[in-house]
C-alpha atoms as a PDB file:
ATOM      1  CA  UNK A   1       0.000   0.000   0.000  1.00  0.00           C
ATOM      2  CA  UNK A   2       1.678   3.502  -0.962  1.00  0.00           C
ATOM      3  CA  UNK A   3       1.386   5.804   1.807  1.00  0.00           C
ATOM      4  CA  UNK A   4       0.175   9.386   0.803  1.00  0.00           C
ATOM      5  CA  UNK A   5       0.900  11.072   4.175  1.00  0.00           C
ATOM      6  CA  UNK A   6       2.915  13.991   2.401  1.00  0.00           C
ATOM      7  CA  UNK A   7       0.466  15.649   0.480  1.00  0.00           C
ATOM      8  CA  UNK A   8      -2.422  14.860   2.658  1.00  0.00           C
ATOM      9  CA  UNK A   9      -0.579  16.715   5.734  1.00  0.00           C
ATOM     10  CA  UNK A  10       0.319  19.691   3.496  1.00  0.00           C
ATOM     11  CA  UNK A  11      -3.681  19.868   2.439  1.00  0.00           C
ATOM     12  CA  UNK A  12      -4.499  19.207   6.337  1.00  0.00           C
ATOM     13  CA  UNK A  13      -1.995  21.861   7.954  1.00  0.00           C
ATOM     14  CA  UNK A  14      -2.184  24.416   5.211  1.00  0.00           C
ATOM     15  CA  UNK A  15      -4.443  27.229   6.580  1.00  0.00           C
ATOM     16  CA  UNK A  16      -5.089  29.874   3.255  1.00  0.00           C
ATOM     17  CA  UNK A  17      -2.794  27.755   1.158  1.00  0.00           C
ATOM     18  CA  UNK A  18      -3.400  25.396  -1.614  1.00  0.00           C
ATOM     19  CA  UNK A  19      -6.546  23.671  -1.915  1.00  0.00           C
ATOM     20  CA  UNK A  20      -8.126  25.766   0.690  1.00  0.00           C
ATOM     21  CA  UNK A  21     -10.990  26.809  -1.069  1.00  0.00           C
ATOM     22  CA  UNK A  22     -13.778  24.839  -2.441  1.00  0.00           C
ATOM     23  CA  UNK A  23     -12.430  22.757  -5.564  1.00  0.00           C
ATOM     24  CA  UNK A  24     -14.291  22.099  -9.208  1.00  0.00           C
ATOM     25  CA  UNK A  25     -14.493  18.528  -8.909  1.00  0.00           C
ATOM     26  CA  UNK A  26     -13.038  15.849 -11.560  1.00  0.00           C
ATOM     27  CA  UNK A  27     -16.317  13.812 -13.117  1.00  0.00           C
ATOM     28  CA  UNK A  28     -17.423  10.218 -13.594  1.00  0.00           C
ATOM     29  CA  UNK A  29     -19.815   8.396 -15.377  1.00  0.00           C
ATOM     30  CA  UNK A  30     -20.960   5.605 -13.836  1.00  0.00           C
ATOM     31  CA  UNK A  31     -24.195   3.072 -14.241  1.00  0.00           C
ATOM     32  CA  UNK A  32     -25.587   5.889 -16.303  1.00  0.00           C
ATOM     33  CA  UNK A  33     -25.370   8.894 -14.295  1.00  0.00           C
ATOM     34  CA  UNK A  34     -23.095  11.518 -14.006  1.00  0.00           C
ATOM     35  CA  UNK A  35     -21.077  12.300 -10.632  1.00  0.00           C
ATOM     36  CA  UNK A  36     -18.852  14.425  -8.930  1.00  0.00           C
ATOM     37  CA  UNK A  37     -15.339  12.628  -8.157  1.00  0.00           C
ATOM     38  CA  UNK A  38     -13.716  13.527  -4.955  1.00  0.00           C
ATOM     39  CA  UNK A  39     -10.197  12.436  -6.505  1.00  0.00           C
ATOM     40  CA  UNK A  40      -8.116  13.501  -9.224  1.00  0.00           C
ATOM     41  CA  UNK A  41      -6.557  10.515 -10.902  1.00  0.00           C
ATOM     42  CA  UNK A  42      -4.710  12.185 -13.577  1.00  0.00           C
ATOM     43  CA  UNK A  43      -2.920  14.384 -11.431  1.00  0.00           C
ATOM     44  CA  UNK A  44      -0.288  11.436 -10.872  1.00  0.00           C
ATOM     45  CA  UNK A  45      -0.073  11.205 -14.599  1.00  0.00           C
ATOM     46  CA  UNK A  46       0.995  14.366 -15.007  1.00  0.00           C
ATOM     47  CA  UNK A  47       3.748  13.979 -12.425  1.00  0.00           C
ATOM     48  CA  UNK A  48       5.273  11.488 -13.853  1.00  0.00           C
ATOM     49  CA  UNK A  49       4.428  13.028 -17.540  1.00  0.00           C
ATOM     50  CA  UNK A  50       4.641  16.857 -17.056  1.00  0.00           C
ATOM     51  CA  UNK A  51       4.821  17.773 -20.660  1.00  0.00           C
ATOM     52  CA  UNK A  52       1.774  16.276 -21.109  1.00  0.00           C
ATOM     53  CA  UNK A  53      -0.440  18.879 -18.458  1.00  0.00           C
ATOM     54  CA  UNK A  54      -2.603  21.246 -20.420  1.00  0.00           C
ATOM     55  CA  UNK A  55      -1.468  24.686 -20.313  1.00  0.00           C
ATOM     56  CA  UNK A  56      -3.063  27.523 -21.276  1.00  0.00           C
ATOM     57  CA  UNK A  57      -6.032  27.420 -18.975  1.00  0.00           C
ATOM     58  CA  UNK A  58      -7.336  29.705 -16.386  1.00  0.00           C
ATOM     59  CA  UNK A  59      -6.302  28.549 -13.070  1.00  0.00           C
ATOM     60  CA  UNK A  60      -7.710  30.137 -10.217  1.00  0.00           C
ATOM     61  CA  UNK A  61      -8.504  29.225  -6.043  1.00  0.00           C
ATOM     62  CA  UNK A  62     -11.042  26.603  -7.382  1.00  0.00           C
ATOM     63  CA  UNK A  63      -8.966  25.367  -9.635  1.00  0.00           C
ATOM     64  CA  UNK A  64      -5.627  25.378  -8.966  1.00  0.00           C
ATOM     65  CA  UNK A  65      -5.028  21.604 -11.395  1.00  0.00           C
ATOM     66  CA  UNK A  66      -6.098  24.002 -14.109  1.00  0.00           C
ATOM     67  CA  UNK A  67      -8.133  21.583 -15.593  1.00  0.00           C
ATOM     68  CA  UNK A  68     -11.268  19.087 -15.338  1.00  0.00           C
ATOM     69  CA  UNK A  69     -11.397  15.598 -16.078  1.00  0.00           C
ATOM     70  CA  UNK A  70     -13.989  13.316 -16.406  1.00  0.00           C
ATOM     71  CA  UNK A  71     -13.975   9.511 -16.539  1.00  0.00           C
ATOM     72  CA  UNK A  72     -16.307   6.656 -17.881  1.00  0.00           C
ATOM     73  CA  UNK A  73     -15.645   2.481 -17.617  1.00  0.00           C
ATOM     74  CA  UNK A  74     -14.897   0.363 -20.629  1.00  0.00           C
ATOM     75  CA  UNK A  75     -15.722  -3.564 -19.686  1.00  0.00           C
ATOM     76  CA  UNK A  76     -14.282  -2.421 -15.310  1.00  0.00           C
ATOM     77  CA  UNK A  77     -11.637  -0.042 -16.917  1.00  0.00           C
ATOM     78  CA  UNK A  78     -11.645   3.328 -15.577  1.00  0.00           C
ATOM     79  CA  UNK A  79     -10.587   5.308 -18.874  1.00  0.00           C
ATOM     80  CA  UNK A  80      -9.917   8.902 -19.237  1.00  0.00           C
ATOM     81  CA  UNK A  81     -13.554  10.223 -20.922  1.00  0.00           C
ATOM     82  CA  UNK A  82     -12.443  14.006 -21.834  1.00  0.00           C
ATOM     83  CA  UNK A  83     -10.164  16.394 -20.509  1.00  0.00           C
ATOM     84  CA  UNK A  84     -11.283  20.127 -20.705  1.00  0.00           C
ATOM     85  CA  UNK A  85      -9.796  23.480 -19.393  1.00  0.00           C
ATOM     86  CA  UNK A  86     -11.820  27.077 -19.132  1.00  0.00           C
ATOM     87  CA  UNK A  87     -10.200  29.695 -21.659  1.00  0.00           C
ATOM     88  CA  UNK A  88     -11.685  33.034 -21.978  1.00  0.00           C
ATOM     89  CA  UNK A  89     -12.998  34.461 -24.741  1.00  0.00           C
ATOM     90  CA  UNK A  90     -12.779  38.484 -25.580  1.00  0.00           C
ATOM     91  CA  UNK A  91     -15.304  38.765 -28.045  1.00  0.00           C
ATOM     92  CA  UNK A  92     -17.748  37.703 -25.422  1.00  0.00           C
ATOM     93  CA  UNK A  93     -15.426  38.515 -22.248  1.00  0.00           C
ATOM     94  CA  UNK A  94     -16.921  35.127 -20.961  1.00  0.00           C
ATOM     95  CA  UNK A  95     -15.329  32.111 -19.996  1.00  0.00           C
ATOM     96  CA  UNK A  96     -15.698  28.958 -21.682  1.00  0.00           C
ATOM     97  CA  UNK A  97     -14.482  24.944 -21.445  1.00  0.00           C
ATOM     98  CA  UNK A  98     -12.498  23.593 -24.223  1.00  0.00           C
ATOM     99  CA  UNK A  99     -11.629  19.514 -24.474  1.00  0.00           C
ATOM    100  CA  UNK A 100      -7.717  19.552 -24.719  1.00  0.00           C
ATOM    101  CA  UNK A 101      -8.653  15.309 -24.772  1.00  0.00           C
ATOM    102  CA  UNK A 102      -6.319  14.922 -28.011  1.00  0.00           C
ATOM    103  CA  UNK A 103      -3.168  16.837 -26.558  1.00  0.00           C
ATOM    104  CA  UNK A 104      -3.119  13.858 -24.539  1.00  0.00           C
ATOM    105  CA  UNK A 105      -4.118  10.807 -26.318  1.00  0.00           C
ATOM    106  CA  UNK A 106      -5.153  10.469 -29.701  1.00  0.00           C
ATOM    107  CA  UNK A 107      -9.132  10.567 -29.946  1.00  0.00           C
ATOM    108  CA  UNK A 108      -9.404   6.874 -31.162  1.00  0.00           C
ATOM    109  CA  UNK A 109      -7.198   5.610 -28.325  1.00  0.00           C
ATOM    110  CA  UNK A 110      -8.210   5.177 -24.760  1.00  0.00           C
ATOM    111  CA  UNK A 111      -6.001   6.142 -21.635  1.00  0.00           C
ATOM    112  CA  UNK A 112      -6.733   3.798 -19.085  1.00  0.00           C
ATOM    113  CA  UNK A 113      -5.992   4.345 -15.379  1.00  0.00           C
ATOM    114  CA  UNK A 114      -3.985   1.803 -14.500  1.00  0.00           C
ATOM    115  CA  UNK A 115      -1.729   3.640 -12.371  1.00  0.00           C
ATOM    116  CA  UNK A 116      -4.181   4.564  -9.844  1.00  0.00           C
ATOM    117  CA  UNK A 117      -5.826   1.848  -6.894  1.00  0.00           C
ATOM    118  CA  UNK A 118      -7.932   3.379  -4.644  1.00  0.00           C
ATOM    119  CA  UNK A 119     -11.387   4.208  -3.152  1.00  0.00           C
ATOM    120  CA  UNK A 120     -12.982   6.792  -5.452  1.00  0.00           C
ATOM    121  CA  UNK A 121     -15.593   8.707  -3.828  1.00  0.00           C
ATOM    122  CA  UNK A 122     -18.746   9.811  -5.288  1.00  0.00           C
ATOM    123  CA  UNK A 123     -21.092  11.907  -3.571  1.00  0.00           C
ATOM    124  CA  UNK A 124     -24.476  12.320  -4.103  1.00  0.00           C
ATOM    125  CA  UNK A 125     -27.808  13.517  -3.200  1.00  0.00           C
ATOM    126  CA  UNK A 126     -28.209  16.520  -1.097  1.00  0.00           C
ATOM    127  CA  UNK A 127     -25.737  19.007   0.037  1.00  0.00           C
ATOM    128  CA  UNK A 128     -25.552  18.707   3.839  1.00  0.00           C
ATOM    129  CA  UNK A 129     -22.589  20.722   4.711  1.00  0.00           C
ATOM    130  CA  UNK A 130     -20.513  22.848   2.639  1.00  0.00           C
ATOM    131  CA  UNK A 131     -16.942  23.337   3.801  1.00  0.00           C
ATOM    132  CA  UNK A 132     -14.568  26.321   2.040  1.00  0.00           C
ATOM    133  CA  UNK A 133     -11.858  23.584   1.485  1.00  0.00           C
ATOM    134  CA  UNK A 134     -11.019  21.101  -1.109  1.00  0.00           C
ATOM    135  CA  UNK A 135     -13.583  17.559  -1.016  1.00  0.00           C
ATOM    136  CA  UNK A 136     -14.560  18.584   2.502  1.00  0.00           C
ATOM    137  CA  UNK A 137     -18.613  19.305   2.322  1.00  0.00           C
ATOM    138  CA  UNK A 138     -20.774  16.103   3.012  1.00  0.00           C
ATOM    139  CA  UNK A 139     -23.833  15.228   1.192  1.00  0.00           C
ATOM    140  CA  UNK A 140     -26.350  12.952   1.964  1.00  0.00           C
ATOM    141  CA  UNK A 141     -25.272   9.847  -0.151  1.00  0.00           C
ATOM    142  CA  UNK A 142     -22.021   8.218  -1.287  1.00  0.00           C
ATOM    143  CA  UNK A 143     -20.648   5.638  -3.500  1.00  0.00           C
ATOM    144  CA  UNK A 144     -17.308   4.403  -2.800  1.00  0.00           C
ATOM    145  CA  UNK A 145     -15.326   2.167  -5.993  1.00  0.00           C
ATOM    146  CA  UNK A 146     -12.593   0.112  -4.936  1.00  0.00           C
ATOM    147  CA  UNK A 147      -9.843   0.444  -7.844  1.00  0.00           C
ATOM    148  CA  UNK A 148      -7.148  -1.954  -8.732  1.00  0.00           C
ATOM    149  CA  UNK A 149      -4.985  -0.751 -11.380  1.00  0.00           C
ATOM    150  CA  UNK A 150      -7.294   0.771 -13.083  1.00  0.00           C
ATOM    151  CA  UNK A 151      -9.859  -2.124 -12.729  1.00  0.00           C
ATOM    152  CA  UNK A 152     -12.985  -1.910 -10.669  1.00  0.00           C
ATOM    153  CA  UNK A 153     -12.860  -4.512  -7.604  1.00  0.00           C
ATOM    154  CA  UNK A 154     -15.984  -3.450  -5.271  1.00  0.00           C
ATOM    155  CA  UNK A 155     -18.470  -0.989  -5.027  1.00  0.00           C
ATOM    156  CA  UNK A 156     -20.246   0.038  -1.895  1.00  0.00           C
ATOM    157  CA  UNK A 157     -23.042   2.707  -1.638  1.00  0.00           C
ATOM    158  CA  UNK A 158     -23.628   4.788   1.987  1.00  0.00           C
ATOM    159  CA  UNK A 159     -25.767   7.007   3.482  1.00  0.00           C
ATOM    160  CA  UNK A 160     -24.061   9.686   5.206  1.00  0.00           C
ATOM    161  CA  UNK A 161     -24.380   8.169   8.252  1.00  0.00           C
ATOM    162  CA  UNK A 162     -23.381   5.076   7.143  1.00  0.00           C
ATOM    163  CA  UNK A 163     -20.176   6.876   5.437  1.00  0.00           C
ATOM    164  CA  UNK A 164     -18.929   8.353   8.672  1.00  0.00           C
ATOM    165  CA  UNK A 165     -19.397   4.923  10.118  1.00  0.00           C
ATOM    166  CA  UNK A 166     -17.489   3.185   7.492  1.00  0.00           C
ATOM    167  CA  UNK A 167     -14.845   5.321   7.927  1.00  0.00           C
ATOM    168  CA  UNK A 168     -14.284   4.795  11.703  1.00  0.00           C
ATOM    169  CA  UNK A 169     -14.516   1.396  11.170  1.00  0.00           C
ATOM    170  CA  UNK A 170     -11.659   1.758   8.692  1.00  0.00           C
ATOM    171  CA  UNK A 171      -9.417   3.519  10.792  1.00  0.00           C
ATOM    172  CA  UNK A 172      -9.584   1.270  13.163  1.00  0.00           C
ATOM    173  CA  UNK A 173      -8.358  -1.496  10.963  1.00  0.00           C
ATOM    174  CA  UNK A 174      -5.917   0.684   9.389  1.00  0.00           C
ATOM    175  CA  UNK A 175      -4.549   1.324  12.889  1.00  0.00           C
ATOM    176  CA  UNK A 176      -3.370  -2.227  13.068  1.00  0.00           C
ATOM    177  CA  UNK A 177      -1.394  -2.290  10.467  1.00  0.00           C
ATOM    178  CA  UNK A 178       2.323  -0.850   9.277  1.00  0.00           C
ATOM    179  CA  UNK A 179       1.243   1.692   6.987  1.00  0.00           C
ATOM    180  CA  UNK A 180      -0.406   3.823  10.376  1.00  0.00           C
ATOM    181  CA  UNK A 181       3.155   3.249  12.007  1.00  0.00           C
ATOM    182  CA  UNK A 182       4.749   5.205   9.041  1.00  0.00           C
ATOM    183  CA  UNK A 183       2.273   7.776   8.778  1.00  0.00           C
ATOM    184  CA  UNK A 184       2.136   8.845  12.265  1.00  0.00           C
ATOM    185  CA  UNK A 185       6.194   9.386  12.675  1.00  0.00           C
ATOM    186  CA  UNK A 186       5.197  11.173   8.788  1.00  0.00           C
ATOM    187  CA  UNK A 187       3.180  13.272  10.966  1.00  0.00           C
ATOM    188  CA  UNK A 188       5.765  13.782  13.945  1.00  0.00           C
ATOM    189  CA  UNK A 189       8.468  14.379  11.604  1.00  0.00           C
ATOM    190  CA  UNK A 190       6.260  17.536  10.572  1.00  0.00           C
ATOM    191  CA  UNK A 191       5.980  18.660  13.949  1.00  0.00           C
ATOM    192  CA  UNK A 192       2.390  17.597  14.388  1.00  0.00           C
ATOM    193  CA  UNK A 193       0.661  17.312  18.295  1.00  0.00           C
ATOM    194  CA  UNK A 194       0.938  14.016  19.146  1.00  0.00           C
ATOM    195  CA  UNK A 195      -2.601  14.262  20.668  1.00  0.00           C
ATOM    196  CA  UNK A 196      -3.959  15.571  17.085  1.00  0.00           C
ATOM    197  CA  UNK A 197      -2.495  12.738  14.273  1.00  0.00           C
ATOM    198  CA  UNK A 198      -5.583  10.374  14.544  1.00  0.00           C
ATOM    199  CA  UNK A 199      -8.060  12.912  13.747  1.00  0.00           C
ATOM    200  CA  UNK A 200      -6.068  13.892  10.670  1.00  0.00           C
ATOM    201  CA  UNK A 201      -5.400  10.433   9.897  1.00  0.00           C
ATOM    202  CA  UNK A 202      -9.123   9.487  10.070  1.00  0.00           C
ATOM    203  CA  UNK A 203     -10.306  12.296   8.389  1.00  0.00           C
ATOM    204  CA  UNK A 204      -8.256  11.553   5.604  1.00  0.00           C
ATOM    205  CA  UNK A 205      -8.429   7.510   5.899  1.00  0.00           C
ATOM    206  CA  UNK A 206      -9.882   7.224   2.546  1.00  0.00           C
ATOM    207  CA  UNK A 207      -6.725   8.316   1.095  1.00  0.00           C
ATOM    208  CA  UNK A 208      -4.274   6.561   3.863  1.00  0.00           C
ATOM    209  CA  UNK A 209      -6.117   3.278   2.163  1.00  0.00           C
ATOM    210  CA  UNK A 210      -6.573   1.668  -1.351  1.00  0.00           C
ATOM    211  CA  UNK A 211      -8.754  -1.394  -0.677  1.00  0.00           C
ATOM    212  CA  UNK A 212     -11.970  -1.817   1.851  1.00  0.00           C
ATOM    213  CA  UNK A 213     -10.607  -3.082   5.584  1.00  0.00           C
ATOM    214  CA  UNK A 214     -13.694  -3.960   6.591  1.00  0.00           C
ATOM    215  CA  UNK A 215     -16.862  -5.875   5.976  1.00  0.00           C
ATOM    216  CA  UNK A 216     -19.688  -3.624   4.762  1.00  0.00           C
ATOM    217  CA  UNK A 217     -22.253  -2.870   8.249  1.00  0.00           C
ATOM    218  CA  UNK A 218     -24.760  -4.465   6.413  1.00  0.00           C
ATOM    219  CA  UNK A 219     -25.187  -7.336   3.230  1.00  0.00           C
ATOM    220  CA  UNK A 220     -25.311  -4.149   0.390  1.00  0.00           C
ATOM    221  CA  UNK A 221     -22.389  -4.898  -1.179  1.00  0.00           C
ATOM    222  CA  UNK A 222     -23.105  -3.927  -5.135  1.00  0.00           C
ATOM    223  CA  UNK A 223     -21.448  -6.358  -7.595  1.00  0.00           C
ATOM    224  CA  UNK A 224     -18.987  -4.269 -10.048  1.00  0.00           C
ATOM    225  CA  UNK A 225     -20.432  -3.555 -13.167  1.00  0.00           C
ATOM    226  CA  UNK A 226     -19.074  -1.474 -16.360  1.00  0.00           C
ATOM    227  CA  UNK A 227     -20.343   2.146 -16.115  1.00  0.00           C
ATOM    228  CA  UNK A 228     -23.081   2.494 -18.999  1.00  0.00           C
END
Protein backbone atom coordinates (compact mmCIF):
# COMPACT_ATOMS: atom_id res chain seq x y z
CA UNK A 1 0.00 0.00 0.00
CA UNK A 2 1.68 3.50 -0.96
CA UNK A 3 1.39 5.80 1.81
CA UNK A 4 0.17 9.39 0.80
CA UNK A 5 0.90 11.07 4.17
CA UNK A 6 2.92 13.99 2.40
CA UNK A 7 0.47 15.65 0.48
CA UNK A 8 -2.42 14.86 2.66
CA UNK A 9 -0.58 16.72 5.73
CA UNK A 10 0.32 19.69 3.50
CA UNK A 11 -3.68 19.87 2.44
CA UNK A 12 -4.50 19.21 6.34
CA UNK A 13 -1.99 21.86 7.95
CA UNK A 14 -2.18 24.42 5.21
CA UNK A 15 -4.44 27.23 6.58
CA UNK A 16 -5.09 29.87 3.26
CA UNK A 17 -2.79 27.75 1.16
CA UNK A 18 -3.40 25.40 -1.61
CA UNK A 19 -6.55 23.67 -1.92
CA UNK A 20 -8.13 25.77 0.69
CA UNK A 21 -10.99 26.81 -1.07
CA UNK A 22 -13.78 24.84 -2.44
CA UNK A 23 -12.43 22.76 -5.56
CA UNK A 24 -14.29 22.10 -9.21
CA UNK A 25 -14.49 18.53 -8.91
CA UNK A 26 -13.04 15.85 -11.56
CA UNK A 27 -16.32 13.81 -13.12
CA UNK A 28 -17.42 10.22 -13.59
CA UNK A 29 -19.82 8.40 -15.38
CA UNK A 30 -20.96 5.61 -13.84
CA UNK A 31 -24.20 3.07 -14.24
CA UNK A 32 -25.59 5.89 -16.30
CA UNK A 33 -25.37 8.89 -14.29
CA UNK A 34 -23.09 11.52 -14.01
CA UNK A 35 -21.08 12.30 -10.63
CA UNK A 36 -18.85 14.43 -8.93
CA UNK A 37 -15.34 12.63 -8.16
CA UNK A 38 -13.72 13.53 -4.96
CA UNK A 39 -10.20 12.44 -6.50
CA UNK A 40 -8.12 13.50 -9.22
CA UNK A 41 -6.56 10.52 -10.90
CA UNK A 42 -4.71 12.18 -13.58
CA UNK A 43 -2.92 14.38 -11.43
CA UNK A 44 -0.29 11.44 -10.87
CA UNK A 45 -0.07 11.20 -14.60
CA UNK A 46 0.99 14.37 -15.01
CA UNK A 47 3.75 13.98 -12.43
CA UNK A 48 5.27 11.49 -13.85
CA UNK A 49 4.43 13.03 -17.54
CA UNK A 50 4.64 16.86 -17.06
CA UNK A 51 4.82 17.77 -20.66
CA UNK A 52 1.77 16.28 -21.11
CA UNK A 53 -0.44 18.88 -18.46
CA UNK A 54 -2.60 21.25 -20.42
CA UNK A 55 -1.47 24.69 -20.31
CA UNK A 56 -3.06 27.52 -21.28
CA UNK A 57 -6.03 27.42 -18.97
CA UNK A 58 -7.34 29.70 -16.39
CA UNK A 59 -6.30 28.55 -13.07
CA UNK A 60 -7.71 30.14 -10.22
CA UNK A 61 -8.50 29.23 -6.04
CA UNK A 62 -11.04 26.60 -7.38
CA UNK A 63 -8.97 25.37 -9.63
CA UNK A 64 -5.63 25.38 -8.97
CA UNK A 65 -5.03 21.60 -11.40
CA UNK A 66 -6.10 24.00 -14.11
CA UNK A 67 -8.13 21.58 -15.59
CA UNK A 68 -11.27 19.09 -15.34
CA UNK A 69 -11.40 15.60 -16.08
CA UNK A 70 -13.99 13.32 -16.41
CA UNK A 71 -13.98 9.51 -16.54
CA UNK A 72 -16.31 6.66 -17.88
CA UNK A 73 -15.65 2.48 -17.62
CA UNK A 74 -14.90 0.36 -20.63
CA UNK A 75 -15.72 -3.56 -19.69
CA UNK A 76 -14.28 -2.42 -15.31
CA UNK A 77 -11.64 -0.04 -16.92
CA UNK A 78 -11.65 3.33 -15.58
CA UNK A 79 -10.59 5.31 -18.87
CA UNK A 80 -9.92 8.90 -19.24
CA UNK A 81 -13.55 10.22 -20.92
CA UNK A 82 -12.44 14.01 -21.83
CA UNK A 83 -10.16 16.39 -20.51
CA UNK A 84 -11.28 20.13 -20.71
CA UNK A 85 -9.80 23.48 -19.39
CA UNK A 86 -11.82 27.08 -19.13
CA UNK A 87 -10.20 29.69 -21.66
CA UNK A 88 -11.69 33.03 -21.98
CA UNK A 89 -13.00 34.46 -24.74
CA UNK A 90 -12.78 38.48 -25.58
CA UNK A 91 -15.30 38.76 -28.04
CA UNK A 92 -17.75 37.70 -25.42
CA UNK A 93 -15.43 38.51 -22.25
CA UNK A 94 -16.92 35.13 -20.96
CA UNK A 95 -15.33 32.11 -20.00
CA UNK A 96 -15.70 28.96 -21.68
CA UNK A 97 -14.48 24.94 -21.45
CA UNK A 98 -12.50 23.59 -24.22
CA UNK A 99 -11.63 19.51 -24.47
CA UNK A 100 -7.72 19.55 -24.72
CA UNK A 101 -8.65 15.31 -24.77
CA UNK A 102 -6.32 14.92 -28.01
CA UNK A 103 -3.17 16.84 -26.56
CA UNK A 104 -3.12 13.86 -24.54
CA UNK A 105 -4.12 10.81 -26.32
CA UNK A 106 -5.15 10.47 -29.70
CA UNK A 107 -9.13 10.57 -29.95
CA UNK A 108 -9.40 6.87 -31.16
CA UNK A 109 -7.20 5.61 -28.32
CA UNK A 110 -8.21 5.18 -24.76
CA UNK A 111 -6.00 6.14 -21.64
CA UNK A 112 -6.73 3.80 -19.09
CA UNK A 113 -5.99 4.34 -15.38
CA UNK A 114 -3.98 1.80 -14.50
CA UNK A 115 -1.73 3.64 -12.37
CA UNK A 116 -4.18 4.56 -9.84
CA UNK A 117 -5.83 1.85 -6.89
CA UNK A 118 -7.93 3.38 -4.64
CA UNK A 119 -11.39 4.21 -3.15
CA UNK A 120 -12.98 6.79 -5.45
CA UNK A 121 -15.59 8.71 -3.83
CA UNK A 122 -18.75 9.81 -5.29
CA UNK A 123 -21.09 11.91 -3.57
CA UNK A 124 -24.48 12.32 -4.10
CA UNK A 125 -27.81 13.52 -3.20
CA UNK A 126 -28.21 16.52 -1.10
CA UNK A 127 -25.74 19.01 0.04
CA UNK A 128 -25.55 18.71 3.84
CA UNK A 129 -22.59 20.72 4.71
CA UNK A 130 -20.51 22.85 2.64
CA UNK A 131 -16.94 23.34 3.80
CA UNK A 132 -14.57 26.32 2.04
CA UNK A 133 -11.86 23.58 1.48
CA UNK A 134 -11.02 21.10 -1.11
CA UNK A 135 -13.58 17.56 -1.02
CA UNK A 136 -14.56 18.58 2.50
CA UNK A 137 -18.61 19.30 2.32
CA UNK A 138 -20.77 16.10 3.01
CA UNK A 139 -23.83 15.23 1.19
CA UNK A 140 -26.35 12.95 1.96
CA UNK A 141 -25.27 9.85 -0.15
CA UNK A 142 -22.02 8.22 -1.29
CA UNK A 143 -20.65 5.64 -3.50
CA UNK A 144 -17.31 4.40 -2.80
CA UNK A 145 -15.33 2.17 -5.99
CA UNK A 146 -12.59 0.11 -4.94
CA UNK A 147 -9.84 0.44 -7.84
CA UNK A 148 -7.15 -1.95 -8.73
CA UNK A 149 -4.99 -0.75 -11.38
CA UNK A 150 -7.29 0.77 -13.08
CA UNK A 151 -9.86 -2.12 -12.73
CA UNK A 152 -12.99 -1.91 -10.67
CA UNK A 153 -12.86 -4.51 -7.60
CA UNK A 154 -15.98 -3.45 -5.27
CA UNK A 155 -18.47 -0.99 -5.03
CA UNK A 156 -20.25 0.04 -1.89
CA UNK A 157 -23.04 2.71 -1.64
CA UNK A 158 -23.63 4.79 1.99
CA UNK A 159 -25.77 7.01 3.48
CA UNK A 160 -24.06 9.69 5.21
CA UNK A 161 -24.38 8.17 8.25
CA UNK A 162 -23.38 5.08 7.14
CA UNK A 163 -20.18 6.88 5.44
CA UNK A 164 -18.93 8.35 8.67
CA UNK A 165 -19.40 4.92 10.12
CA UNK A 166 -17.49 3.18 7.49
CA UNK A 167 -14.84 5.32 7.93
CA UNK A 168 -14.28 4.80 11.70
CA UNK A 169 -14.52 1.40 11.17
CA UNK A 170 -11.66 1.76 8.69
CA UNK A 171 -9.42 3.52 10.79
CA UNK A 172 -9.58 1.27 13.16
CA UNK A 173 -8.36 -1.50 10.96
CA UNK A 174 -5.92 0.68 9.39
CA UNK A 175 -4.55 1.32 12.89
CA UNK A 176 -3.37 -2.23 13.07
CA UNK A 177 -1.39 -2.29 10.47
CA UNK A 178 2.32 -0.85 9.28
CA UNK A 179 1.24 1.69 6.99
CA UNK A 180 -0.41 3.82 10.38
CA UNK A 181 3.16 3.25 12.01
CA UNK A 182 4.75 5.20 9.04
CA UNK A 183 2.27 7.78 8.78
CA UNK A 184 2.14 8.84 12.27
CA UNK A 185 6.19 9.39 12.67
CA UNK A 186 5.20 11.17 8.79
CA UNK A 187 3.18 13.27 10.97
CA UNK A 188 5.77 13.78 13.94
CA UNK A 189 8.47 14.38 11.60
CA UNK A 190 6.26 17.54 10.57
CA UNK A 191 5.98 18.66 13.95
CA UNK A 192 2.39 17.60 14.39
CA UNK A 193 0.66 17.31 18.29
CA UNK A 194 0.94 14.02 19.15
CA UNK A 195 -2.60 14.26 20.67
CA UNK A 196 -3.96 15.57 17.09
CA UNK A 197 -2.50 12.74 14.27
CA UNK A 198 -5.58 10.37 14.54
CA UNK A 199 -8.06 12.91 13.75
CA UNK A 200 -6.07 13.89 10.67
CA UNK A 201 -5.40 10.43 9.90
CA UNK A 202 -9.12 9.49 10.07
CA UNK A 203 -10.31 12.30 8.39
CA UNK A 204 -8.26 11.55 5.60
CA UNK A 205 -8.43 7.51 5.90
CA UNK A 206 -9.88 7.22 2.55
CA UNK A 207 -6.72 8.32 1.10
CA UNK A 208 -4.27 6.56 3.86
CA UNK A 209 -6.12 3.28 2.16
CA UNK A 210 -6.57 1.67 -1.35
CA UNK A 211 -8.75 -1.39 -0.68
CA UNK A 212 -11.97 -1.82 1.85
CA UNK A 213 -10.61 -3.08 5.58
CA UNK A 214 -13.69 -3.96 6.59
CA UNK A 215 -16.86 -5.87 5.98
CA UNK A 216 -19.69 -3.62 4.76
CA UNK A 217 -22.25 -2.87 8.25
CA UNK A 218 -24.76 -4.46 6.41
CA UNK A 219 -25.19 -7.34 3.23
CA UNK A 220 -25.31 -4.15 0.39
CA UNK A 221 -22.39 -4.90 -1.18
CA UNK A 222 -23.10 -3.93 -5.13
CA UNK A 223 -21.45 -6.36 -7.59
CA UNK A 224 -18.99 -4.27 -10.05
CA UNK A 225 -20.43 -3.55 -13.17
CA UNK A 226 -19.07 -1.47 -16.36
CA UNK A 227 -20.34 2.15 -16.12
CA UNK A 228 -23.08 2.49 -19.00
Amino acid sequence: MEILAIPIIACVLASGQAHATAQYPDIIFYKGEKHSLHDNPMDAYFDKHPEKKPKGGITSTALWRGYVASFEFKEKNLVLKDIKIQTWDRSSEESEWKSVRDQIVPANEDLIIDWHSGLLTLPHGELVEYVHMGYLSSYSNYILLEIENGVLMEERSFTLKEFNDFKKRQFAAFKKTEDYDKAVKEYMDQGVDPKEIDGYIERSILYYTDEFLVEPAKAQVDAPEAGK
